[in-house]
Protein backbone atom coordinates (compact mmCIF):
# COMPACT_ATOMS: atom_id res chain seq x y z
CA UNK A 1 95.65 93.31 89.25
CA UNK A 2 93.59 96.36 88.29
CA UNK A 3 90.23 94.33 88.28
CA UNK A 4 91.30 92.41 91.86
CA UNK A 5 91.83 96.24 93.14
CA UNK A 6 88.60 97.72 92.06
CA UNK A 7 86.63 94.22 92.98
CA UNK A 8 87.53 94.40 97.06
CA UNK A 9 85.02 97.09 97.23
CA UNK A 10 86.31 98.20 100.40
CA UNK A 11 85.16 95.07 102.09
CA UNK A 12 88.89 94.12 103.62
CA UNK A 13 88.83 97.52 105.63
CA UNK A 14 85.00 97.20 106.34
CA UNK A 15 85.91 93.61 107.60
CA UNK A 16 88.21 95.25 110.31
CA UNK A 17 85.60 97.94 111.41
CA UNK A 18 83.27 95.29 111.59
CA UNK A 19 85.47 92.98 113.80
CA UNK A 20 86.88 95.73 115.64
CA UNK A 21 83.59 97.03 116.86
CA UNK A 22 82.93 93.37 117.78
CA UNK A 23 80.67 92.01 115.63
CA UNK A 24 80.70 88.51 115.19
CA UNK A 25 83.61 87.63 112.59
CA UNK A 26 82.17 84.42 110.67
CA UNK A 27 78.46 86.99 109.91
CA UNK A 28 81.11 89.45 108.57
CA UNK A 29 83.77 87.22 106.63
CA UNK A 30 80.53 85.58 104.82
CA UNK A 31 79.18 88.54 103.10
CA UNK A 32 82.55 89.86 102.55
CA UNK A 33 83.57 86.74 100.68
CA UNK A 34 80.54 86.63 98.51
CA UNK A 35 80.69 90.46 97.63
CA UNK A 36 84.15 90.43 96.27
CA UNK A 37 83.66 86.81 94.60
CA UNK A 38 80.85 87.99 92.78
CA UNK A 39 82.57 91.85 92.15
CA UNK A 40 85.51 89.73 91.06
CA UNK A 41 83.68 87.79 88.45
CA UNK A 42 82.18 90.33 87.11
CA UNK A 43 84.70 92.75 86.31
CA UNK A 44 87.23 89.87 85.15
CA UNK A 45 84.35 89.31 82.77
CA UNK A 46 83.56 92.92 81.84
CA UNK A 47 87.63 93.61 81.31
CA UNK A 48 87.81 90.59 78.70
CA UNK A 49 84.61 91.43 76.86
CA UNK A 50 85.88 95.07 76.60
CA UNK A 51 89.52 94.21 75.10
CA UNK A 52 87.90 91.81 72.33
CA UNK A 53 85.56 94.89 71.49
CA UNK A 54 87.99 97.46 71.66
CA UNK A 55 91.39 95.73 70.85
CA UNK A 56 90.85 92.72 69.43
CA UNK A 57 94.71 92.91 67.80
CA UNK A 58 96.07 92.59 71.56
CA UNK A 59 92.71 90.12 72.69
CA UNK A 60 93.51 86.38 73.58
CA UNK A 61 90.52 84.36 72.22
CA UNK A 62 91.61 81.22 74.08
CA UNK A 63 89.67 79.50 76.39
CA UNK A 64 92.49 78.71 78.82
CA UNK A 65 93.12 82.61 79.19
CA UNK A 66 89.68 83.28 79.73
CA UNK A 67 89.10 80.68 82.13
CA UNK A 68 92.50 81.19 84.09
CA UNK A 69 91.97 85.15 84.27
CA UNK A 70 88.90 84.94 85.78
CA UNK A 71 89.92 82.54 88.32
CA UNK A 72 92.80 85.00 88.68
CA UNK A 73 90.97 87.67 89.33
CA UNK A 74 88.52 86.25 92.03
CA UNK A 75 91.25 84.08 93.62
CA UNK A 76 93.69 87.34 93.85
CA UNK A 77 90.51 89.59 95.35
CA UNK A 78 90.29 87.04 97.99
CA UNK A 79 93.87 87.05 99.56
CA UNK A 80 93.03 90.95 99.57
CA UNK A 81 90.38 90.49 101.75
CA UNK A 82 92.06 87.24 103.44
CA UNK A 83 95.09 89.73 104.54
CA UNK A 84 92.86 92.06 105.90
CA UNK A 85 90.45 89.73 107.84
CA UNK A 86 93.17 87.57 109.88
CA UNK A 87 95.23 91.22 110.98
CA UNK A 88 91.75 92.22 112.16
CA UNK A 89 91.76 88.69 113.95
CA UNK A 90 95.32 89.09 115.00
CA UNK A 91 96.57 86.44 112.76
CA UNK A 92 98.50 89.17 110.42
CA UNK A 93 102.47 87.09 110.80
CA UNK A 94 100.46 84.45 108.85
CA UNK A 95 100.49 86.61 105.51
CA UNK A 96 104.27 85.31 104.67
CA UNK A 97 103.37 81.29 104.31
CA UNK A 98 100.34 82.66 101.89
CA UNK A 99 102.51 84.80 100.01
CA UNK A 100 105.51 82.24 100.25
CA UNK A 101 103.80 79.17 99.16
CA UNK A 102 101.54 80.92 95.89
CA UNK A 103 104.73 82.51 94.68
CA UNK A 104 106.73 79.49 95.03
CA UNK A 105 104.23 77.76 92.89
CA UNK A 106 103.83 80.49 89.94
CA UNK A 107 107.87 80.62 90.02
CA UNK A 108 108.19 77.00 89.89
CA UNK A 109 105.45 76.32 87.31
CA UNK A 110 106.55 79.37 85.17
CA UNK A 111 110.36 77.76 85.37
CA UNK A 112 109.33 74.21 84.48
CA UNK A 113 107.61 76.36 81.39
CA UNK A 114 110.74 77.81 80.43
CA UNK A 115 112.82 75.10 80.55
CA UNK A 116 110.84 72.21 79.08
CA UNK A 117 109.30 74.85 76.58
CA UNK A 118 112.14 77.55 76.06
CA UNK A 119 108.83 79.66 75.89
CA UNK A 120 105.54 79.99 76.09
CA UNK A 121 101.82 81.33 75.46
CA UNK A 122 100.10 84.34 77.04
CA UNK A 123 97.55 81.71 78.46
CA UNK A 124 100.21 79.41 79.78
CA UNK A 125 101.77 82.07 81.31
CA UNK A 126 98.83 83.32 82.91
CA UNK A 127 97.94 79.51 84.04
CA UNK A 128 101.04 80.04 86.07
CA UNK A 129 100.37 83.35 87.51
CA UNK A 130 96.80 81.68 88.65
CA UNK A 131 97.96 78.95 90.08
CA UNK A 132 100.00 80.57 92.32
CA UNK A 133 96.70 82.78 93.40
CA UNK A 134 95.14 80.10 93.55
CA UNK A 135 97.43 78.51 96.19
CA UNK A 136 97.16 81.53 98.21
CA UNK A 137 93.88 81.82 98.51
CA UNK A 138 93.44 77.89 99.78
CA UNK A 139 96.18 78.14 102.43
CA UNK A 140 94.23 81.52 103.37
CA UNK A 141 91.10 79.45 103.37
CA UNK A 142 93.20 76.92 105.71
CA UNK A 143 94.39 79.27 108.16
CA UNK A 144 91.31 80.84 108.53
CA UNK A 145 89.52 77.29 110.02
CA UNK A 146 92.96 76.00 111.86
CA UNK A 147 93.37 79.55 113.62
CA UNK A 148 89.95 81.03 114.30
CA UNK A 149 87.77 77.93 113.31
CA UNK A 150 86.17 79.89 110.13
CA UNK A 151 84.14 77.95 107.83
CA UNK A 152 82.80 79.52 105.02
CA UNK A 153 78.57 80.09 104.51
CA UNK A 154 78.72 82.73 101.67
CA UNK A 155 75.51 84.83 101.72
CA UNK A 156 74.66 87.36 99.83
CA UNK A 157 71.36 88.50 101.49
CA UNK A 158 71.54 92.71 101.36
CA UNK A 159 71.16 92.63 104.51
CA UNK A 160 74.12 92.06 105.30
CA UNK A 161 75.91 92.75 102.13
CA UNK A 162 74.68 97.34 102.24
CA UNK A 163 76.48 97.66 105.46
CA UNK A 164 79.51 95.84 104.82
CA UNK A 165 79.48 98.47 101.49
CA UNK A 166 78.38 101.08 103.10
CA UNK A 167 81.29 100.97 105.23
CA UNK A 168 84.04 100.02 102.99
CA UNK A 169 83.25 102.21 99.81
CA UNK A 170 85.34 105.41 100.79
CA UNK A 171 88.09 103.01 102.11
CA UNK A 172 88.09 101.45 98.66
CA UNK A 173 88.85 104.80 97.20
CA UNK A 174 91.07 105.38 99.49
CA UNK A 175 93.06 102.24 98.44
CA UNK A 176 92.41 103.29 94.97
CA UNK A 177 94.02 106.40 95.19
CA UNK A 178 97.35 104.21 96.71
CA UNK A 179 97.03 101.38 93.99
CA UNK A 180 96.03 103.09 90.98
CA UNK A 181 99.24 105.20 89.67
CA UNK A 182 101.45 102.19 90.07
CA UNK A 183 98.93 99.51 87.61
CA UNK A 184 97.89 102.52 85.28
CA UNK A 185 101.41 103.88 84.20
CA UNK A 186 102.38 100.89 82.39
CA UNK A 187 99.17 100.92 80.51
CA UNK A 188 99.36 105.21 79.77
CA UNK A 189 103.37 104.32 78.64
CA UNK A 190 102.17 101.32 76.25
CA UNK A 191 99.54 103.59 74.78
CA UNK A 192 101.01 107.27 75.18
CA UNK A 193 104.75 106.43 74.77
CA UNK A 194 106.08 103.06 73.74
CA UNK A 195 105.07 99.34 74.50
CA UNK A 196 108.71 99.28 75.07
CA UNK A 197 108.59 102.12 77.77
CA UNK A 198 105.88 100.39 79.72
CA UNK A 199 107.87 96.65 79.34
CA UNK A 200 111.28 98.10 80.86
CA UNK A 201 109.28 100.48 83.77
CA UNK A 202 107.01 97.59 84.95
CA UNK A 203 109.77 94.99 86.43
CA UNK A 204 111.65 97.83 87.91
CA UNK A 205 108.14 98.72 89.39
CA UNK A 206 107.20 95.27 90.63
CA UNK A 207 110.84 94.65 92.41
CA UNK A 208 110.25 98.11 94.22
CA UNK A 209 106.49 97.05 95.34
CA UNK A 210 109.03 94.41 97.41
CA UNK A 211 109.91 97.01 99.79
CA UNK A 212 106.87 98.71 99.61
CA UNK A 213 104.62 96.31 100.61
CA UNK A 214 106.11 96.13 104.09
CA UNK A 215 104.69 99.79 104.97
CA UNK A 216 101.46 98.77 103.18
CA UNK A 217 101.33 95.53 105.30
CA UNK A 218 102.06 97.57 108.49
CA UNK A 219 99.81 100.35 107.57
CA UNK A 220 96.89 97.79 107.56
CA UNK A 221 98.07 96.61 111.07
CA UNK A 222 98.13 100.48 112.49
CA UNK A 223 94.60 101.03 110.76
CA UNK A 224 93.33 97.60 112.56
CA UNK A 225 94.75 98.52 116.17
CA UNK A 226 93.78 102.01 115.88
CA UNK A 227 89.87 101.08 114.85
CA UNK A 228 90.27 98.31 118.13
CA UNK A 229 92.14 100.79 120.41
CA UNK A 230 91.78 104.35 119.80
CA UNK A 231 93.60 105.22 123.25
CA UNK A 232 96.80 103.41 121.47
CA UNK A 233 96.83 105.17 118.12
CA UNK A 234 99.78 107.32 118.51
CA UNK A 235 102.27 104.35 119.82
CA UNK A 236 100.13 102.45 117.05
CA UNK A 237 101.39 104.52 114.58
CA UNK A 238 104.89 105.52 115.51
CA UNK A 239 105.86 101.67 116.22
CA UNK A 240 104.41 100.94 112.65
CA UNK A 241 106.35 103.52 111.27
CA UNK A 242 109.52 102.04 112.40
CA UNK A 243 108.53 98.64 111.93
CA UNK A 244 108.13 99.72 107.97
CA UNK A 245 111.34 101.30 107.71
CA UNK A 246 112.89 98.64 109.57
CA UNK A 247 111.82 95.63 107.42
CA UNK A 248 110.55 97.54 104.10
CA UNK A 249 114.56 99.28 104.41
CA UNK A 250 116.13 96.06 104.19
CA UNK A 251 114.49 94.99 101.27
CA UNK A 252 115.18 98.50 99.69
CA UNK A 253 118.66 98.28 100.69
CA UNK A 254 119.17 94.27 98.95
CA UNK A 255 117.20 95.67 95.32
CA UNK A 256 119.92 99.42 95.42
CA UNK A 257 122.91 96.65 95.61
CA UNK A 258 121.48 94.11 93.57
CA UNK A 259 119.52 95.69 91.16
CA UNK A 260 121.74 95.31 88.07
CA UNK A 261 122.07 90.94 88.72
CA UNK A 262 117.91 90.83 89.74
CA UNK A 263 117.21 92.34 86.22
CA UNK A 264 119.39 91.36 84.23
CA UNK A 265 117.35 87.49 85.57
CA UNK A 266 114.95 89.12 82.95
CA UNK A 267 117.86 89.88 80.48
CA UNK A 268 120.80 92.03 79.69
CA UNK A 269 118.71 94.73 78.28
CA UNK A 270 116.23 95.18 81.02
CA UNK A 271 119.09 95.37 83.60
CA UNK A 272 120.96 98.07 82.00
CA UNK A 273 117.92 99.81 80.98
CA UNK A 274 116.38 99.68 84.65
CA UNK A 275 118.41 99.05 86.96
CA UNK A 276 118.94 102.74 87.77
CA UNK A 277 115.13 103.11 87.93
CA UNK A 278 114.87 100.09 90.77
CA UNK A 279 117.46 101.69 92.72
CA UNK A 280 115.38 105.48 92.96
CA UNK A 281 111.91 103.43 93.11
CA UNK A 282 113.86 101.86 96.31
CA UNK A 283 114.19 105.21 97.56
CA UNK A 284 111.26 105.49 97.63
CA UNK A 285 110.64 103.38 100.69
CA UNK A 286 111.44 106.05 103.12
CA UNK A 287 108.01 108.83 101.41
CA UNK A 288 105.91 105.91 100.97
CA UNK A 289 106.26 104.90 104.25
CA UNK A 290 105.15 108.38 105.57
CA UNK A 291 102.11 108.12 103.15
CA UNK A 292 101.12 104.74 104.56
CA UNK A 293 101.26 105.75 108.00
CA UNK A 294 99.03 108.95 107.45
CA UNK A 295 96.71 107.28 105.27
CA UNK A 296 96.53 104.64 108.38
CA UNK A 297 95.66 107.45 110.66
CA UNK A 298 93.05 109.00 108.66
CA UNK A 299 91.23 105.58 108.01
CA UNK A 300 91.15 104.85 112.30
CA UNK A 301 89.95 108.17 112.27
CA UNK A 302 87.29 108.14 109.50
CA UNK A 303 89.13 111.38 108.07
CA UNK A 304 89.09 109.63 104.32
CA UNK A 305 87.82 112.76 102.68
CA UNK A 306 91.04 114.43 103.24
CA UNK A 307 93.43 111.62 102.49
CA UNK A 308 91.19 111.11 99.05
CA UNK A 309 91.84 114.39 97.62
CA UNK A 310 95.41 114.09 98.61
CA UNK A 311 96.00 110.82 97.10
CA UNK A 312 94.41 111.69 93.99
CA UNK A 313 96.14 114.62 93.41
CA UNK A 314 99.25 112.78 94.77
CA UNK A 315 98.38 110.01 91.39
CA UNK A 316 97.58 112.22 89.38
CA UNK A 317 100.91 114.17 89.80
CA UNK A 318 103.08 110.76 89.78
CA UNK A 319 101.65 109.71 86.47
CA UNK A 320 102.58 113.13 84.78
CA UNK A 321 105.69 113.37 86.22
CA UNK A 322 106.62 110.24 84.94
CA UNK A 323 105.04 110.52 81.38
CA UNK A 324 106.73 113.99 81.17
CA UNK A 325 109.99 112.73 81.63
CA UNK A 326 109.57 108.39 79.51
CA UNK A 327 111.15 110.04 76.94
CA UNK A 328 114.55 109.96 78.96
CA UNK A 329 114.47 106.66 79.93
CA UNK A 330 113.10 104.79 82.98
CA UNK A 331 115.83 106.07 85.38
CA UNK A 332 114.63 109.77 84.68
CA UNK A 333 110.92 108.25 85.39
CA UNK A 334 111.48 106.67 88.70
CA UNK A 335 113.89 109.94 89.50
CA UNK A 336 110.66 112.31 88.96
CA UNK A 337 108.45 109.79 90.39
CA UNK A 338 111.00 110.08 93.88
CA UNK A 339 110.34 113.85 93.50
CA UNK A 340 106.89 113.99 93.56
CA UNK A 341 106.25 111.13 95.96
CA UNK A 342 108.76 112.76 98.66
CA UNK A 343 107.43 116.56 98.24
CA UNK A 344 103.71 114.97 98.88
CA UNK A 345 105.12 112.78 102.00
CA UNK A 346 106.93 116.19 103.23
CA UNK A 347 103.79 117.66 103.41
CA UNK A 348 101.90 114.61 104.68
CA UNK A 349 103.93 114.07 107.59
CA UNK A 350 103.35 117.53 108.90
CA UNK A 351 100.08 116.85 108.74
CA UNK A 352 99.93 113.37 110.49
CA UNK A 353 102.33 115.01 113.19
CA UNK A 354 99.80 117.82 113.55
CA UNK A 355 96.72 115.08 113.64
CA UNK A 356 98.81 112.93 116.13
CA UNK A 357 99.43 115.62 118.19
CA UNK A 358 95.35 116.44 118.29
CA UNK A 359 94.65 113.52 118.77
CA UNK A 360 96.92 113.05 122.32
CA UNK A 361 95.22 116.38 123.33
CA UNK A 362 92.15 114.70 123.17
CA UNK A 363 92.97 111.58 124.83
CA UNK A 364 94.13 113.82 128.36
């Protein structure tokens, strides 16, 4: 997930400047394609070469694992980029068949696993995950030609490729700042602390990114309509705000009541080690929500300079609260992680309010 988040490059977000200042989509979805296939490759490549050199007690050496991460990792980087091209088409409700279908499949192969094997390899496991990605991306593929008529013609001519980059490179670290403290905790708490600290965080974590992925979703749908209609970007923003809470609060509200039975699908020990982390990390819905919609402002506005430095110091200040406190458990994680994240949003959505309110003034 870390190498599909540092392989998009930006080009998802340069995709919906392009196609918001009209260019023509198929010129723009074929050198965004190629970039992040061949970013993809490369740093699935670079990752596995660098774990056999520097921990080659934790390395697989087997060719399925090589071969399925990679495919992983470029399949995965796509549906990033798919996700962002069809919202800046208008074709964003068609993210939940993707996303439906590909996790069916990595469920349903990783069950048939379980049950006919009662356990399994790394590389089987991660045949699963990829399969599912792999799904994803086709059905992406599919929707792009039945809804728009998109066929593919990958180029990579620089040409095209520098402006596409040159666009999308401070989004990327942008997104970066947003991604990065949730994929690089579990690796400082398997390191730092415990592997058993990162393995009872991480599923807590990933049932929380649930609810969180509905202001994420929505905050790539504000940044789209404010790039294509700058007079709207107020009602843009407040209606996406709601929309977040709305959806991303029922989700929250399902994992706080049922997060004791949805870990304890892992086993008994994760459940009653976690499930009072899941239900803060669902809290959490309501700050990250106010993030999203700022950082959705300050992309339609090109203001990424300022919402860099605030998300890094906003990561930076996540991961040490959390690492501070992993000797108390995971519940005392997620509580300081709630902290942190709501002080930062406090602040943030003074700011937005204040940038909102500027940008009205302006409009008259």
């Amino acid at each position: 997930m870390i190498c599909t988040q540092l392989a998009v490059l930006g080009a998802g977000s340069a995709v919906i400047v392009a196609v918001g200042r009209g260019e023509p989509p198929a010129r723009v979805l074929d050198a965004a394609f190629a970039i992040v296939g061949v970013a993809g490759t490369l740093l699935a490549l670079g990752y596995l070469v660098l774990q056999s050199a520097v921990t080659p007690d934790t390395a697989s050496l087997s060719v399925l694992f090589w071969l399925t991460f990679l495919v992983a990792a470029v399949t995965g980087t796509l549906v990033i980029v798919l996700d962002q091209a069809l919202v800046a088409l208008g074709r964003g409700a068609s993210a939940s068949l993707r996303y439906a279908l590909g996790g069916g499949v990595s469920l349903g192969a990783a069950a048939l696993v379980a049950w006919g094997a009662h356990g399994a390899s790394a590389d089987v496991l991660m045949a699963c995950w990829t399969l599912g990605t792999t799904v994803a991306c086709v059905v992406g593929a599919v929707q792009l030609r039945r809804l728009v008529g998109y066929r593919p013609r990958l180029s990579l001519r620089p040409a095209r490729g520098r402006p596409l980059l040159a666009v999308g490179l401070p989004y990327q670290l942008l997104t970066l700042t947003e991604r990065a403290p949730g994929l690089v905790l579990p690796l400082l708490l398997a390191h730092m602390v415990a592997p058993e600290a990162a393995a009872y965080w991480y599923p807590a974590w990933m049932m929380a990114w649930a609810a969180y992925s509905a202001p994420m979703l929505m905050g790539i749908v504000q940044f789209s309509e404010g790039v294509r209609d700058p007079a709207r970007l107020v009602s843009t923003t407040w209606a996406s705000l709601r929309w977040s809470l709305v959806v991303g609060g029922l989700t929250a509200a399902v994992l706080v009541l049922l997060a004791h039975p949805l870990l304890s699908l892992l086993g008994e020990r994760y459940a009653d080690s976690s499930a009072g982390a899941l239900r803060w990390l669902a809290a959490g819905l309501v700050p990250y929500a106010v993030l999203q919609a700022y950082n959705a402002v300050c992309r339609a506005l090109g203001r990424y300079t300022e919402a860099i430095v605030v998300g890094v110091m906003l990561g930076v200040a996540l991961c040490a609260a959390a690492l501070w406190t992993a000797d108390r458990g995971p519940t005392a994680m997620a509580l300081a992680w709630l902290v942190v994240l709501s002080i930062v949003a406090a602040a943030v959505g003074l700011r937005l309010i204040a940038v909102l309110r500027r940008v009205r003034k302006n409009a008259r």
